[in-house]
C-alpha atoms as a PDB file:
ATOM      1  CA  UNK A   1       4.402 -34.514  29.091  1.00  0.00           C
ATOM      2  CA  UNK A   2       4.129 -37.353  30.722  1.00  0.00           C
ATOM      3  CA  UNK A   3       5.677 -39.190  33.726  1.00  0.00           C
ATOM      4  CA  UNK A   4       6.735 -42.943  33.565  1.00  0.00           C
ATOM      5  CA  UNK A   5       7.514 -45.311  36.418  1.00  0.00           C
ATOM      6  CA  UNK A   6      10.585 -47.540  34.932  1.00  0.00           C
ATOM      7  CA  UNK A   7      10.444 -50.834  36.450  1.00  0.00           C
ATOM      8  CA  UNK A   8      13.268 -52.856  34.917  1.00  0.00           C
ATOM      9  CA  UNK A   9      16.245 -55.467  36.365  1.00  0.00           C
ATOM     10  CA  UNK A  10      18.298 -55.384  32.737  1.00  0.00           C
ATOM     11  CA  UNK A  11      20.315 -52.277  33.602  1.00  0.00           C
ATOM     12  CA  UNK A  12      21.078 -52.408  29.556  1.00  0.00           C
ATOM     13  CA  UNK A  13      18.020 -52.708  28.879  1.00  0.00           C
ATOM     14  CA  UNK A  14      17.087 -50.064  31.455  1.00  0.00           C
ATOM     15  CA  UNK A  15      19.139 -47.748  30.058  1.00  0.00           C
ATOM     16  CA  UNK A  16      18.072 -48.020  26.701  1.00  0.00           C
ATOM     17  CA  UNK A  17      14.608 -47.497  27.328  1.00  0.00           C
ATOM     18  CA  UNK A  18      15.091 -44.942  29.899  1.00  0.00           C
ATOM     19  CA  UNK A  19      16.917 -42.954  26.815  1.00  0.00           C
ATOM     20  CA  UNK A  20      14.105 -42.897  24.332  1.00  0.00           C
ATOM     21  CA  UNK A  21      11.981 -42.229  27.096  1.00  0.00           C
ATOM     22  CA  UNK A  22      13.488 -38.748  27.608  1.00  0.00           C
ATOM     23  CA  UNK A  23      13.880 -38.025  23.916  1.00  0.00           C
ATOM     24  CA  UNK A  24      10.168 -37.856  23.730  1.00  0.00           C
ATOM     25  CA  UNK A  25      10.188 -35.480  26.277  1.00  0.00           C
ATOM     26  CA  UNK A  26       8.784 -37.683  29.137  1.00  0.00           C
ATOM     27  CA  UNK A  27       9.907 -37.501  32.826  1.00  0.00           C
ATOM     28  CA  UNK A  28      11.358 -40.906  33.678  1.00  0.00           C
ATOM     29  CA  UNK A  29      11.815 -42.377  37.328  1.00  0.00           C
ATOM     30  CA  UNK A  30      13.637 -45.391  37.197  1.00  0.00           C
ATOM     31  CA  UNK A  31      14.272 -48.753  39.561  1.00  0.00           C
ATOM     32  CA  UNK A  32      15.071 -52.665  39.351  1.00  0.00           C
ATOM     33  CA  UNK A  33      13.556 -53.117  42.953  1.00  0.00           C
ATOM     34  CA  UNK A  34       9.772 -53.896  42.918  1.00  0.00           C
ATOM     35  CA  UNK A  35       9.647 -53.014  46.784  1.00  0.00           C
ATOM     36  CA  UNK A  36      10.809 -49.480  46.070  1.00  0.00           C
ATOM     37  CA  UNK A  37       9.107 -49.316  42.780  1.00  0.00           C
ATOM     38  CA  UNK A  38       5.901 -49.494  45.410  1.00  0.00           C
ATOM     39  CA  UNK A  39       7.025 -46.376  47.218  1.00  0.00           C
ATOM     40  CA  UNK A  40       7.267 -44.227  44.314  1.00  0.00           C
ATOM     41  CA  UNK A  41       4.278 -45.066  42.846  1.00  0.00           C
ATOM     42  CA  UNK A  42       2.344 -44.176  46.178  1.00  0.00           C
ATOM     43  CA  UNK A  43       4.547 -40.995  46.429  1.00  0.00           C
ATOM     44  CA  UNK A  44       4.066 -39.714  43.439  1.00  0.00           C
ATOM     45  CA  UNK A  45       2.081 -39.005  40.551  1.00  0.00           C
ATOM     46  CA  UNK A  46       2.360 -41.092  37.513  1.00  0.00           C
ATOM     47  CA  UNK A  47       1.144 -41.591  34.296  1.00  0.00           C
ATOM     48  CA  UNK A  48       2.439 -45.283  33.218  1.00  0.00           C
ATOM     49  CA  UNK A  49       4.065 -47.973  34.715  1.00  0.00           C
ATOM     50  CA  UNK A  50       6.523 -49.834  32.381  1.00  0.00           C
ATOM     51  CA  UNK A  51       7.254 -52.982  34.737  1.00  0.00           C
ATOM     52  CA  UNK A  52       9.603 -55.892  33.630  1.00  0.00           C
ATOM     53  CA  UNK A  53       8.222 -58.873  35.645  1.00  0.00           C
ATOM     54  CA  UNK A  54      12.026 -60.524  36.842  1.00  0.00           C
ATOM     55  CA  UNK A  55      12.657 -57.617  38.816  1.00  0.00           C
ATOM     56  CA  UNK A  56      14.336 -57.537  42.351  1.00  0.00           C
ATOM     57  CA  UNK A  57      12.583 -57.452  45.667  1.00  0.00           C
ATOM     58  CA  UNK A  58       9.377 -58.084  44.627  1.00  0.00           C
ATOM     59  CA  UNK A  59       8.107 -60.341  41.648  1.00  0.00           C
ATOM     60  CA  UNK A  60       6.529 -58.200  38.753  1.00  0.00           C
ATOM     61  CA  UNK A  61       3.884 -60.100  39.195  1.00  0.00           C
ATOM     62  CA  UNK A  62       3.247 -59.330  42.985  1.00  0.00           C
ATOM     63  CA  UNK A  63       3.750 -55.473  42.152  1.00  0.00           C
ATOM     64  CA  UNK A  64       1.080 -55.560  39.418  1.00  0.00           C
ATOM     65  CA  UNK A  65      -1.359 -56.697  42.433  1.00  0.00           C
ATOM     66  CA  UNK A  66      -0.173 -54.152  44.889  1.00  0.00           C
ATOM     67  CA  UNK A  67      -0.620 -51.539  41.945  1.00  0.00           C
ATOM     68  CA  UNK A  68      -4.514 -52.661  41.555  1.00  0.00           C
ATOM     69  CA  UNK A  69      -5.507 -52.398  45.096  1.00  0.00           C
ATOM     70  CA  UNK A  70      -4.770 -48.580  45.337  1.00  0.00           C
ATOM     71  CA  UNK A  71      -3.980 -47.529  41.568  1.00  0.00           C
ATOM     72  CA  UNK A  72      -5.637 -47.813  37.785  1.00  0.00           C
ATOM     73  CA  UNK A  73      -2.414 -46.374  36.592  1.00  0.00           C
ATOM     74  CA  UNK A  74      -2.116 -48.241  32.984  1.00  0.00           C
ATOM     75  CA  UNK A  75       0.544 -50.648  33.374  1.00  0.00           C
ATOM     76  CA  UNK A  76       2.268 -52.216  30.088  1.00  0.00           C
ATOM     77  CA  UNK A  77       4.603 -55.397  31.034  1.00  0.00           C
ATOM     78  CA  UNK A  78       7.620 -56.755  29.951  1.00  0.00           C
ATOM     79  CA  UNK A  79       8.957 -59.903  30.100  1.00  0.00           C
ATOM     80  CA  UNK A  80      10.756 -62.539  28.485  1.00  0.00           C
ATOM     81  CA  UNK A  81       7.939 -64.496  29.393  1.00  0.00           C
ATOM     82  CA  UNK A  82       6.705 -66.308  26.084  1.00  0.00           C
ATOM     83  CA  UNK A  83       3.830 -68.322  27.145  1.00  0.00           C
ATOM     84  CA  UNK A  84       0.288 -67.771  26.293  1.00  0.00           C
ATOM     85  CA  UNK A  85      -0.337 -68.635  29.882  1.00  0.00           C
ATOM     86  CA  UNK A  86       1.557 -65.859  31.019  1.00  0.00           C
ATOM     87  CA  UNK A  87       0.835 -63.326  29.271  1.00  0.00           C
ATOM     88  CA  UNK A  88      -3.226 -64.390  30.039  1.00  0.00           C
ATOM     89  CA  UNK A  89      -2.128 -64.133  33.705  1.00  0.00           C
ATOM     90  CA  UNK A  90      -0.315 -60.569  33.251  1.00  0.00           C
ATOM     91  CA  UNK A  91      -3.473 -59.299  32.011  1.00  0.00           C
ATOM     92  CA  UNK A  92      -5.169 -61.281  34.613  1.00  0.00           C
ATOM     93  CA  UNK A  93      -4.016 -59.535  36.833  1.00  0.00           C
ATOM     94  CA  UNK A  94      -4.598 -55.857  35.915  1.00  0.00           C
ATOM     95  CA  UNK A  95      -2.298 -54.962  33.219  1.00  0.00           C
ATOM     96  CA  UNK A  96      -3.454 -53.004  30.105  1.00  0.00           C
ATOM     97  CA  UNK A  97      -0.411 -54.721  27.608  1.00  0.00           C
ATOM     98  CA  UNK A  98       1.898 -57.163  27.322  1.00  0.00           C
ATOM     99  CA  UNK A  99       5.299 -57.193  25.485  1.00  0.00           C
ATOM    100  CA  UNK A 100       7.642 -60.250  25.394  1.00  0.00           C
ATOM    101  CA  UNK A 101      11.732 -60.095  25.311  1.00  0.00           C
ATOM    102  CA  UNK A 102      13.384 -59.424  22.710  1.00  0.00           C
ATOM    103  CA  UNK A 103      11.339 -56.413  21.243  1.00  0.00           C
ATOM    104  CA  UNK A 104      11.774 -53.232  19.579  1.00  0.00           C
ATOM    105  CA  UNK A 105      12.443 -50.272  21.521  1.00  0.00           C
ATOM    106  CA  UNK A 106      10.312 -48.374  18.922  1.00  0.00           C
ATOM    107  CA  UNK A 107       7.289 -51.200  19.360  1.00  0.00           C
ATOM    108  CA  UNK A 108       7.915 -50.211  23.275  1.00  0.00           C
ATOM    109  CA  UNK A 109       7.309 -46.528  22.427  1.00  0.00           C
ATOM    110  CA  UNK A 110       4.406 -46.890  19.849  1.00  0.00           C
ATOM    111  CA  UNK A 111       2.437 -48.887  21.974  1.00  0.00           C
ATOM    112  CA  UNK A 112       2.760 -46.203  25.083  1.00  0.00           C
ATOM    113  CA  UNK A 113       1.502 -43.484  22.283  1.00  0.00           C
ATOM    114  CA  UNK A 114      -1.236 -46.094  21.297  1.00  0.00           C
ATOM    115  CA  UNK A 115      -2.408 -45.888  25.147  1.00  0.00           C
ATOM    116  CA  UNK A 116      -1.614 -42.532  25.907  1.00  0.00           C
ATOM    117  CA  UNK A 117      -4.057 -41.253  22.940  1.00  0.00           C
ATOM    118  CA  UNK A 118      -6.878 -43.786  24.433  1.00  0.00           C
ATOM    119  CA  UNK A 119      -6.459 -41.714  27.654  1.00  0.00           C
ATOM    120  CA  UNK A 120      -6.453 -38.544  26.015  1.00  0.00           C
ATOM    121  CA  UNK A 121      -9.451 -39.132  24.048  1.00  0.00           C
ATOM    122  CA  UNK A 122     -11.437 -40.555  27.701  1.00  0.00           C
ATOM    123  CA  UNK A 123      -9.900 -36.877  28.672  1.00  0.00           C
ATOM    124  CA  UNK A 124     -11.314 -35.106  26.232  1.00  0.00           C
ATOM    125  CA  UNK A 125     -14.853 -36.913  26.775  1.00  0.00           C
ATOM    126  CA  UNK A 126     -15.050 -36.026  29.944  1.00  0.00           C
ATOM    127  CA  UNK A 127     -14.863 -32.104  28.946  1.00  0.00           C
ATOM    128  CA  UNK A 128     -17.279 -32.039  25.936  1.00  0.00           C
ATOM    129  CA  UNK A 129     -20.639 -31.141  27.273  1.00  0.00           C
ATOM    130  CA  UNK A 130     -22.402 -32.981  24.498  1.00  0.00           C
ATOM    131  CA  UNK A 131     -20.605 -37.035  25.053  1.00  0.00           C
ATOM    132  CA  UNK A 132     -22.889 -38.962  26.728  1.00  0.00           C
ATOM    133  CA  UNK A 133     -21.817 -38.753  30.867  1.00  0.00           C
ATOM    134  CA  UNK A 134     -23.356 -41.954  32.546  1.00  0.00           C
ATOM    135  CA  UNK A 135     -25.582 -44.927  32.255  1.00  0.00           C
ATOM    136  CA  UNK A 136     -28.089 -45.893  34.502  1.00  0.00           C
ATOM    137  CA  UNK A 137     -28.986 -49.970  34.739  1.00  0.00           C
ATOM    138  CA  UNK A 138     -30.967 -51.160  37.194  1.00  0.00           C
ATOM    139  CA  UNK A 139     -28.377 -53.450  38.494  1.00  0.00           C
ATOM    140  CA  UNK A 140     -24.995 -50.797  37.749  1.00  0.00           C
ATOM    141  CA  UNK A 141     -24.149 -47.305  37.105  1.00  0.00           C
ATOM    142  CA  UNK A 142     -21.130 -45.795  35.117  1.00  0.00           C
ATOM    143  CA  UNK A 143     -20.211 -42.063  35.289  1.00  0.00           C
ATOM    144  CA  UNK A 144     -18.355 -41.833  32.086  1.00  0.00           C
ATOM    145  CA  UNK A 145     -17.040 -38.523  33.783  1.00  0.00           C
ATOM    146  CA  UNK A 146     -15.346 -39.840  36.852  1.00  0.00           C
ATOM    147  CA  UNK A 147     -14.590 -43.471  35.491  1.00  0.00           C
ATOM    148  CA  UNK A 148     -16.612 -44.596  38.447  1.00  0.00           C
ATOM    149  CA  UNK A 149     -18.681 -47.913  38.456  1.00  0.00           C
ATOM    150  CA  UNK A 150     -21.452 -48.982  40.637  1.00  0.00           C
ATOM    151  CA  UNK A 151     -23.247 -52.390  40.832  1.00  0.00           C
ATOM    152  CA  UNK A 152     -25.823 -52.454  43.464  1.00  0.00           C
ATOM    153  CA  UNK A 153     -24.891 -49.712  45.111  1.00  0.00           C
ATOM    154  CA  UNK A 154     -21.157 -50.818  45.901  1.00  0.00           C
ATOM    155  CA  UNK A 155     -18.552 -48.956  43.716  1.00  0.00           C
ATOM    156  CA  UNK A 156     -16.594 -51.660  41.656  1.00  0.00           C
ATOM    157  CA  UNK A 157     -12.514 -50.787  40.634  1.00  0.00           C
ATOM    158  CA  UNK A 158     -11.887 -51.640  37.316  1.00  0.00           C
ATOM    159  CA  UNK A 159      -8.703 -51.448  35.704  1.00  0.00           C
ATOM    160  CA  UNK A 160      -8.077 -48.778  33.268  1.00  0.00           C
ATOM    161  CA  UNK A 161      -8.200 -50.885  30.188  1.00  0.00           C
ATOM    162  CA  UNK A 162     -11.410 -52.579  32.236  1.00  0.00           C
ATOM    163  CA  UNK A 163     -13.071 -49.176  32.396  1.00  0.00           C
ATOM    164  CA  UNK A 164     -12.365 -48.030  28.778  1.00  0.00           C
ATOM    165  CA  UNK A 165     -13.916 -51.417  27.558  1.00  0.00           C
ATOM    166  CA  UNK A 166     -17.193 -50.957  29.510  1.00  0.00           C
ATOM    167  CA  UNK A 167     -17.548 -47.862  28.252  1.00  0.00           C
ATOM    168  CA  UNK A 168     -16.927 -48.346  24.687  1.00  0.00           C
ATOM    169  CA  UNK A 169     -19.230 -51.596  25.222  1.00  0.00           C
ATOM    170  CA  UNK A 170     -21.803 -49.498  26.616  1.00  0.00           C
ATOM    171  CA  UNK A 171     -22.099 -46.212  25.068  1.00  0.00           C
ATOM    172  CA  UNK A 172     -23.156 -48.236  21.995  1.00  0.00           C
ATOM    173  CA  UNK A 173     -25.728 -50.556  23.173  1.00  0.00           C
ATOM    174  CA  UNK A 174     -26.409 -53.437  20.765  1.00  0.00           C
ATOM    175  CA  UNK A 175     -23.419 -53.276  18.551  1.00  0.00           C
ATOM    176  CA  UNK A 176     -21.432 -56.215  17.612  1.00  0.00           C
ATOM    177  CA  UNK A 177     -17.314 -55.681  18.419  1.00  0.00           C
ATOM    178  CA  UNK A 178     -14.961 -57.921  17.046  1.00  0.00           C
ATOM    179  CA  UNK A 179     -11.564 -58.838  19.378  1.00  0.00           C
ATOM    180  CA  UNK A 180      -9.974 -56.357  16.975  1.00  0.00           C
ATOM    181  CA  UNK A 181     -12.545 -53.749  16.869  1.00  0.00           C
ATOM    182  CA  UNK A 182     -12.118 -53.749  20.432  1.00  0.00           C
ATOM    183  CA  UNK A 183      -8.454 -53.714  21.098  1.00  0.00           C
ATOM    184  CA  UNK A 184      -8.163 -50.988  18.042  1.00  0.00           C
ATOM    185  CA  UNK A 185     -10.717 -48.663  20.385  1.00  0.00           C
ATOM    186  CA  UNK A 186      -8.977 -49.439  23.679  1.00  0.00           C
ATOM    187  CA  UNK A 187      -5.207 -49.562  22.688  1.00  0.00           C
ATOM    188  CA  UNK A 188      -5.079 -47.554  19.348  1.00  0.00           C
ATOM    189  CA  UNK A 189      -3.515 -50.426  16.936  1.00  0.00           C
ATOM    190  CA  UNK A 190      -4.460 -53.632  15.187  1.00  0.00           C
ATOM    191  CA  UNK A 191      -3.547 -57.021  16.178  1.00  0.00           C
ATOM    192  CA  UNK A 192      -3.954 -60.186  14.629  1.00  0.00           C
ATOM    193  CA  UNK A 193      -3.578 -62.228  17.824  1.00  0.00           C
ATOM    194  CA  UNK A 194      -5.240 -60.656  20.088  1.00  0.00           C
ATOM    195  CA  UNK A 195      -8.076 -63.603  20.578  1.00  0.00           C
ATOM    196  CA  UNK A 196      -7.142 -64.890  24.416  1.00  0.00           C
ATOM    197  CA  UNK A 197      -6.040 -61.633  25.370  1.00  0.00           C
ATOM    198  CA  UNK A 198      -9.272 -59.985  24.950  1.00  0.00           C
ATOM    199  CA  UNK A 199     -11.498 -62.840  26.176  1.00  0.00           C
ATOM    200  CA  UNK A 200      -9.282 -62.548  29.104  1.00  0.00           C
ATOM    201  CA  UNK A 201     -10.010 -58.477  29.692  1.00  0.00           C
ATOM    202  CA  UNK A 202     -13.905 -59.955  28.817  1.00  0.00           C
ATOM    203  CA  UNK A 203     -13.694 -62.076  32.056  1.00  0.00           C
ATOM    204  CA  UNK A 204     -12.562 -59.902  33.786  1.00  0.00           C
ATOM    205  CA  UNK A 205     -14.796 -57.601  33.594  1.00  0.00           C
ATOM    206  CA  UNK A 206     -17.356 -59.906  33.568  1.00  0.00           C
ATOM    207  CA  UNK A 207     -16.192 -61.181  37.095  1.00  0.00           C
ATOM    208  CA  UNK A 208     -16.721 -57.799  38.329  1.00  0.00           C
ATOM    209  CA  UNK A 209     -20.438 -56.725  36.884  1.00  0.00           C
ATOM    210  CA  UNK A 210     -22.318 -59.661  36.071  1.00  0.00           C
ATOM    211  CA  UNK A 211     -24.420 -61.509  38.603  1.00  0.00           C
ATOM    212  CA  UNK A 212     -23.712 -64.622  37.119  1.00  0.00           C
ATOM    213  CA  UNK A 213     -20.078 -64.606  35.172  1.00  0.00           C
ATOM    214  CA  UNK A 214     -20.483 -68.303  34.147  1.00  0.00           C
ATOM    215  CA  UNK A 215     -23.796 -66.689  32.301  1.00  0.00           C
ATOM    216  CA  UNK A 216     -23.606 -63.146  31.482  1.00  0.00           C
ATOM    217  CA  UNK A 217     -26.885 -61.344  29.966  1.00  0.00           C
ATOM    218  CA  UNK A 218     -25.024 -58.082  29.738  1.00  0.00           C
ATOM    219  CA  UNK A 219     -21.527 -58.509  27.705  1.00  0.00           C
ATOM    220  CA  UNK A 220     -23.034 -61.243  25.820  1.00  0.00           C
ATOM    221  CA  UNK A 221     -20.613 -63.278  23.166  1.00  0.00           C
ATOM    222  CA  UNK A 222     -22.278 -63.488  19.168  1.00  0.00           C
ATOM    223  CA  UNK A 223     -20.399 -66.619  18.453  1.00  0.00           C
ATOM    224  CA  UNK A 224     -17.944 -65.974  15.446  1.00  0.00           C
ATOM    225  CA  UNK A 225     -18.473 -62.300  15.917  1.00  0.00           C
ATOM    226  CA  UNK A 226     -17.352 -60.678  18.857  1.00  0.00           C
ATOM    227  CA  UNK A 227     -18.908 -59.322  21.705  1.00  0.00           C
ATOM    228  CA  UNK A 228     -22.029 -57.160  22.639  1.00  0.00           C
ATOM    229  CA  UNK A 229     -23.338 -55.327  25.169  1.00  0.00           C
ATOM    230  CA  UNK A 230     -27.122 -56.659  25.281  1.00  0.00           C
ATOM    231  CA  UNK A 231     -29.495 -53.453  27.103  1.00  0.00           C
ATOM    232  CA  UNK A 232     -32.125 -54.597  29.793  1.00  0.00           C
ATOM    233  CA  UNK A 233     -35.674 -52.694  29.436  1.00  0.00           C
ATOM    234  CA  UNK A 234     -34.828 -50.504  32.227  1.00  0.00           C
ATOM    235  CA  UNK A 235     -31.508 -49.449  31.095  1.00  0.00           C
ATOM    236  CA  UNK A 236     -30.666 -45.558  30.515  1.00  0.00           C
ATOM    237  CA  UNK A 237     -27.929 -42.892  29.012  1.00  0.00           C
ATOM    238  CA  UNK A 238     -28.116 -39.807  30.480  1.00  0.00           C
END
């Protein structure tokens, strides 16, 4: 079961989606306001944000931000916003997907299951005693347990799609990941096109852990290959 914060202006389109929603058993609260999308998100407990970017009160965008200062909730956004621009600066700014107007209601629904099972399985990691639980740098630590990131000392927030990169990054040490590799561990699914949109999660993160993000020397680029994450000598799982 899981509970969904509906953040659309289309009350059609609202409607529509709020009605699949609940035939796959989910609890749905539902708004066009971004303002009082806000308060329900910091009154209660929810497990996806589904937020439409031309929404009243507040721009999409703007909420997105708010989200990210208190909130990893996994937020997938929807707009009729084509550009390659904006959906960079959706992602930019915290969200874990991106689907542009008009789509399929059942693309909408298959890509919260595609998420929802990437959270499940960082569930179930936490639980087996065997999974690796942290890594030790000299620089950062991650507690694959509590999702918690530390670089020099001071406890980083990374996005939920953020988090699940790093660790899939760094539980394997060394290995080379494609752009598809890596959105097919983090979001379930294949995509073709998914080149700027995972450089753009990339710089992200790199923003956030790397001393020098104009010259990382831990989530290195193989040019033509993907991405690695290189170990230093005093790196260590634990």
């Amino acid at each position: 079961m899981m509970d969904i914060l509906l953040i659309e202006d289309e009350e059609s389109i609202r409607d529509v989606l709020k009605s699949y929603f609940l035939n796959e058993g989910w609890n749905v609260r539902e708004t066009d306001n971004g303002k009082y999308a806000l308060q329900l998100i910091q009154n209660f407990k929810m497990d996806l944000v589904v937020l439409d970017l031309m929404i009243d009160g507040m721009p999409g965008e703007d909420v997105c931000c708010k989200i990210r200062q208190f909130s990893t909730v996994p937020i997938i956004m929807i707009t009729s916003k084509v550009k390659e621009s904006d959906t960079i600066n959706g992602l930019n700014l915290g969200a874990d997907d991106y689907i542009t107007k008009p789509f399929r209601v059942k693309e909408v629904i298959a890509r919260i299951y595609a998420l929802k099972r990437r959270m499940d399985m960082f569930t179930n990691d936490k639980s087996n005693a065997v999974v690796t639980k942290r890594f030790n740098q000299g620089r950062f630590v991650i507690n694959y347990t509590t999702n918690e990131v530390y670089v020099d000392g001071r406890r980083v927030e990374l996005t939920h799609t953020e988090f699940k990169l790093l660790s899939v990054l760094t539980k394997t040490p060394g290995k080379i990941y494609s752009r598809q590799d890596l959105t097919y561990e983090i979001h379930g699914y294949r995509n073709i096109d998914v080149g700027r949109t995972m450089d753009m999660h990339i710089r992200n993160l790199r923003s956030k852990i790397e001393p020098d993000p104009k010259e990382p020397k831990y989530i290195v680029t193989k040019i033509g290959a993907g991405y690695k994450f290189d170990v230093q000598p005093e790196a260590q799982l634990s």
